[in-house]
Protein backbone atom coordinates (compact mmCIF):
# COMPACT_ATOMS: atom_id res chain seq x y z
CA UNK A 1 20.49 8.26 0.53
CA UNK A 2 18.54 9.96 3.12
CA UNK A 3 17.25 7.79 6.33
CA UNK A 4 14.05 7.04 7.07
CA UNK A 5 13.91 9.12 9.93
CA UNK A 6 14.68 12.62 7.87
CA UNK A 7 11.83 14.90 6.99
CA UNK A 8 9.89 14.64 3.95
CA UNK A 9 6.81 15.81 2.19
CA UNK A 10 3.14 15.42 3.44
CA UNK A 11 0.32 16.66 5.93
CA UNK A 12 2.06 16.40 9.37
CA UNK A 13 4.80 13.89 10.79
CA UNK A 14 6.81 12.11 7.36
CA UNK A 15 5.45 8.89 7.78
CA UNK A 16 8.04 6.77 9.00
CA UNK A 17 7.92 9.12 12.11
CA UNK A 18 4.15 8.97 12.05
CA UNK A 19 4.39 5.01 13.02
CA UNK A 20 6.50 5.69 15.49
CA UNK A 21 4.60 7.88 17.18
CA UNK A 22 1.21 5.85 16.94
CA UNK A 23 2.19 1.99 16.23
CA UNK A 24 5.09 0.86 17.42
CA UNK A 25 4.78 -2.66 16.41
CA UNK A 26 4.26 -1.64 12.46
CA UNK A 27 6.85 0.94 12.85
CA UNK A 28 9.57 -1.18 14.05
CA UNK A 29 8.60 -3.84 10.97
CA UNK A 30 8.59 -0.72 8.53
CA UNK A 31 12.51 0.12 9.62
CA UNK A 32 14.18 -2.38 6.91
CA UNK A 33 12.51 -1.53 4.17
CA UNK A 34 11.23 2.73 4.55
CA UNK A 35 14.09 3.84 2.71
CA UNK A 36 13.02 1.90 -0.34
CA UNK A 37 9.63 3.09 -0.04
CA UNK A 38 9.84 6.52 0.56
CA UNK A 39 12.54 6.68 -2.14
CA UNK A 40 9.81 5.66 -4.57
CA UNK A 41 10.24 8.07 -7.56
CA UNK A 42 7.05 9.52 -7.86
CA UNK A 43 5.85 10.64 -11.35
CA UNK A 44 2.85 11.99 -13.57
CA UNK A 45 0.92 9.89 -15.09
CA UNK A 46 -0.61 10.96 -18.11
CA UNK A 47 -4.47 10.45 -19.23
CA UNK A 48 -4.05 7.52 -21.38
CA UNK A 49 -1.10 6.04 -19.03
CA UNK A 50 -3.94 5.97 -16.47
CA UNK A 51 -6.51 4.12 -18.41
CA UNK A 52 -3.97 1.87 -20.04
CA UNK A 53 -3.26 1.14 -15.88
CA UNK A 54 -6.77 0.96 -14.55
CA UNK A 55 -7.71 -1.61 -18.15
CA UNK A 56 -4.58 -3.55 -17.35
CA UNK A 57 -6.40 -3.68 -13.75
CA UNK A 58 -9.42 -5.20 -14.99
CA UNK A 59 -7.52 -7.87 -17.29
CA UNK A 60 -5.78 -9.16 -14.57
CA UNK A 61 -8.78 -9.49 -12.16
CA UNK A 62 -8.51 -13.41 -10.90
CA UNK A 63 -5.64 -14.10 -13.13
CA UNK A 64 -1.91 -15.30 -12.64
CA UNK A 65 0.56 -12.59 -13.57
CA UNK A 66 1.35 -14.54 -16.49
CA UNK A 67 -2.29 -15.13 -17.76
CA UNK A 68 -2.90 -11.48 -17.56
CA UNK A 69 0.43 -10.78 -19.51
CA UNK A 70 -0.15 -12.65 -22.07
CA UNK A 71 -4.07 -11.40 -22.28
CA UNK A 72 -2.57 -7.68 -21.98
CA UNK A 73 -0.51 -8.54 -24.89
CA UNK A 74 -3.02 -9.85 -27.13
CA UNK A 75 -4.97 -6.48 -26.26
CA UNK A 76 -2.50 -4.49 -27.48
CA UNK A 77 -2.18 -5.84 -30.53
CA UNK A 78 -5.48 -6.26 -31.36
CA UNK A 79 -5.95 -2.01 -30.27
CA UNK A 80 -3.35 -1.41 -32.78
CA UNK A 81 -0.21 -1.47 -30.21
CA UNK A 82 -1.68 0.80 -27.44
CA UNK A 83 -5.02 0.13 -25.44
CA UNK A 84 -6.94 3.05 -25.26
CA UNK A 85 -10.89 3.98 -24.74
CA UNK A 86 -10.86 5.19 -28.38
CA UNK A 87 -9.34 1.49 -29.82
CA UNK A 88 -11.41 -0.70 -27.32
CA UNK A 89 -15.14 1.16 -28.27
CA UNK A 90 -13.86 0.31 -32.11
CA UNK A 91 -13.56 -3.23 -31.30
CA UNK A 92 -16.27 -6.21 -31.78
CA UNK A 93 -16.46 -7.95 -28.77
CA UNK A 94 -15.61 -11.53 -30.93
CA UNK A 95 -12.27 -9.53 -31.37
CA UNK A 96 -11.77 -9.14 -27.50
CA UNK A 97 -13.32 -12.28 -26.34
CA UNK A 98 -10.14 -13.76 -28.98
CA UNK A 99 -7.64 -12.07 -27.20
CA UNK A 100 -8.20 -13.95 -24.26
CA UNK A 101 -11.28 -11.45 -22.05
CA UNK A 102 -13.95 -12.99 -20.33
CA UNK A 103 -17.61 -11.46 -21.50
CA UNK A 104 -17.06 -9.91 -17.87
CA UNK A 105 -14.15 -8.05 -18.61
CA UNK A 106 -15.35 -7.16 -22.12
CA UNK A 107 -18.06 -5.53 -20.78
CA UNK A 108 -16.53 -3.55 -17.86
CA UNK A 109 -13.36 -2.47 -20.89
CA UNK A 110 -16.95 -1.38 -22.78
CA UNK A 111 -18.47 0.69 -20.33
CA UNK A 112 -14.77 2.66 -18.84
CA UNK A 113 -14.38 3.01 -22.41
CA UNK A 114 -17.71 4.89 -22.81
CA UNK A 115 -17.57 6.98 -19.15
CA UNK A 116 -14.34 7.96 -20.26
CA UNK A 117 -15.04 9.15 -23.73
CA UNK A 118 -18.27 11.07 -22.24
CA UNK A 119 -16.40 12.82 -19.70
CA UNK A 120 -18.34 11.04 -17.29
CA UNK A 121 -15.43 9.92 -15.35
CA UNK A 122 -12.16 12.05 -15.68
CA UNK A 123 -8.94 9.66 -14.32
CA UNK A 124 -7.18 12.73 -13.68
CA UNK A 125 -9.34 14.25 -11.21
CA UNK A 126 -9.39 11.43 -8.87
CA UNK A 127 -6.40 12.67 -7.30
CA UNK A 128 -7.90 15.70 -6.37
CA UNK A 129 -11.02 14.48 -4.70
CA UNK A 130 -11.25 12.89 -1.15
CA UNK A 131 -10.00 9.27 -1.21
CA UNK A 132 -13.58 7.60 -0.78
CA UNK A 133 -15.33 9.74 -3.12
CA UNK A 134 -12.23 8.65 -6.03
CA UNK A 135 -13.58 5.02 -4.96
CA UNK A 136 -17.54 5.13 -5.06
CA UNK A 137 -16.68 6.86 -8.57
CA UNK A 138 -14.05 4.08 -10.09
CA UNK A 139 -16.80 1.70 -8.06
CA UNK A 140 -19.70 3.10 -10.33
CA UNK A 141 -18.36 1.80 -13.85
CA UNK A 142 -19.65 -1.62 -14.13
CA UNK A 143 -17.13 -4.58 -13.14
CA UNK A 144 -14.68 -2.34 -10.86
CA UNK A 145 -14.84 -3.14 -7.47
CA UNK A 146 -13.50 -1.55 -4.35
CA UNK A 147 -10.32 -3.61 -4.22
CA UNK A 148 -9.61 -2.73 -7.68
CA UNK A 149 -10.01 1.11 -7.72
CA UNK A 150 -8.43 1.18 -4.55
CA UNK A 151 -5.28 -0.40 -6.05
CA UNK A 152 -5.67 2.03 -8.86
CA UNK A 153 -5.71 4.69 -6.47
CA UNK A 154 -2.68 3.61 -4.44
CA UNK A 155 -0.34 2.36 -7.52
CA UNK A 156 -1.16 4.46 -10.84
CA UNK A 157 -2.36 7.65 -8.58
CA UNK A 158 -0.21 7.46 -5.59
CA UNK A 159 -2.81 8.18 -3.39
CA UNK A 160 -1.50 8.77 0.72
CA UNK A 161 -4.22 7.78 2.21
CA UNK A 162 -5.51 4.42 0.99
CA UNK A 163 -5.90 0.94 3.17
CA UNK A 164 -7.74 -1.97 1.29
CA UNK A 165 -8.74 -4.63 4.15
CA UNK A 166 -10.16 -6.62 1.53
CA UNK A 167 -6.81 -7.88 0.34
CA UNK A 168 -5.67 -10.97 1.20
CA UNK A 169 -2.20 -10.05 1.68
CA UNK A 170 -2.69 -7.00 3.65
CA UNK A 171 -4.76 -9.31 5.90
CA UNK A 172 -2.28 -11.72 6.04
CA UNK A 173 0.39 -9.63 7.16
CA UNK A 174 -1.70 -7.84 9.84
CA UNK A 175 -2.54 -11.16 11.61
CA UNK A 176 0.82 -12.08 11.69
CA UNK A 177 2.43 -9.23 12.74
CA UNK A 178 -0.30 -8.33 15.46
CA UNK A 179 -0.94 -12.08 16.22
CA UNK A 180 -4.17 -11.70 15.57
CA UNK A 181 -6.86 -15.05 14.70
CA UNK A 182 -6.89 -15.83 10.40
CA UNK A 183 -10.10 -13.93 8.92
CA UNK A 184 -10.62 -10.98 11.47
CA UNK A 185 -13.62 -9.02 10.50
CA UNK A 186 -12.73 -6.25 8.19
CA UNK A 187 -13.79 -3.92 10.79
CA UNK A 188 -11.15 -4.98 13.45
CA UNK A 189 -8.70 -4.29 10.08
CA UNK A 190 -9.99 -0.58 9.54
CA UNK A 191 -9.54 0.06 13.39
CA UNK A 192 -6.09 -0.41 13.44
CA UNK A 193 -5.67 0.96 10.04
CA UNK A 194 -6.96 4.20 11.12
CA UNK A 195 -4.69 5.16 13.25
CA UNK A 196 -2.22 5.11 9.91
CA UNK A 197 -3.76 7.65 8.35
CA UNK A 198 -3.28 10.12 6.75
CA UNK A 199 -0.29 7.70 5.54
CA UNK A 200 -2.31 4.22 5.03
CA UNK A 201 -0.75 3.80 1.32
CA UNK A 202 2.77 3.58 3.03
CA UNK A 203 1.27 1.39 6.02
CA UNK A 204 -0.24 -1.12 3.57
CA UNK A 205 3.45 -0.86 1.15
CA UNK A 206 5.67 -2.27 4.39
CA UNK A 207 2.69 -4.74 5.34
CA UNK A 208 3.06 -6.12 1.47
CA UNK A 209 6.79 -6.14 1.57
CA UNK A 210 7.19 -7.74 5.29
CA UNK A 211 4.81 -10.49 3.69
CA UNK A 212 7.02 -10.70 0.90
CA UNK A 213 10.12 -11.48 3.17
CA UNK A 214 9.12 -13.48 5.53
């Protein structure tokens, strides 16, 4: 296995190096657990792996992991064993309010489904495009917010450059780990985030998994 320290892919400094060189404090928290996250296999998601990840997004809004499991599920079977924008537009929205959806979420599956099938929104793209602009369009289809396209854009594109102050644990972490008061204005959060960038999605992975451990 290589260490954290060794060169790897990306504009400038690897990351691990990166924190080193601009926040000491996250990058001596990182040190137990970079290797695991830099050894992430990457891989290419295809276009109906990406909707399946960005619906499974919106099932689980508000939900226990469980809840939205079992939901999922129920999805699946009722779109014929694979959700896709083809099966949900086919479906009565009795049918998806059975499996478990709020009207919410029916609606928001409704309207991807119909962006999608128009061309008006093309999944694969997104990684192409500057981060924000990827957001305000996943933000534009009715019932996605910001936190979850940007978790869309950090786990099913593996975007570099994504911080999501909105989420809890990410907050969470930071206050601990820079001793910072509970419920610092999201603004105080994107100042020290910045200086992460252009490796934020890596920033915000050790933040999660430092929560996770402590």
């Amino acid at each position: 296995m290589k260490s954290a320290k060794a060169s790897r892919g990306g504009k400038g400094a690897p990351p691990i190096l990166h924190l080193r060189a601009v926040d000491p404090i996250l990058y001596a928290a990182s040190l137990p657990h970079a290797d695991e996250i830099l050894n992430r296999k990457g891989h290419r998601r295809s276009y109906k792996k990406l909707f399946e990840a960005l619906a499974g997004a919106i099932v689980g809004q508000q939900l226990s992991t469980k809840a939205a499991d079992t939901i999922w599920e129920r999805l699946k079977t009722a779109c014929g064993g694979q959700v896709s924008p083809e099966a949900i537009t086919k479906l009565r929205t009795p049918t998806l309010r059975k499996a478990g959806l709020s009207a919410a979420k029916v609606k928001s599956l409704k309207e991807l489904s119909k962006v999608i099938l128009s061309g008006e929104l093309k999944l694969e793209k997104l990684k192409k495009i500057p981060e924000e602009e990827a957001i305000v369009q996943l933000s534009s289809v009715w019932g996605i917010g910001r936190w979850t396209a940007e978790m869309f854009l950090m786990f099913a594109l593996e975007r570099e450059d994504v911080f999501s102050p909105g989420d809890l644990g990410l907050r969470r972490s930071i206050e601990q780990l820079y001793n910072l008061p509970k419920d610092v204005p999201v603004k105080q959060l994107e100042v020290i985030a910045a200086k992460w960038s252009p490796h934020r999605t890596f920033a915000s992975r050790v933040l999660w998994r430092v929560r996770d451990t402590k």
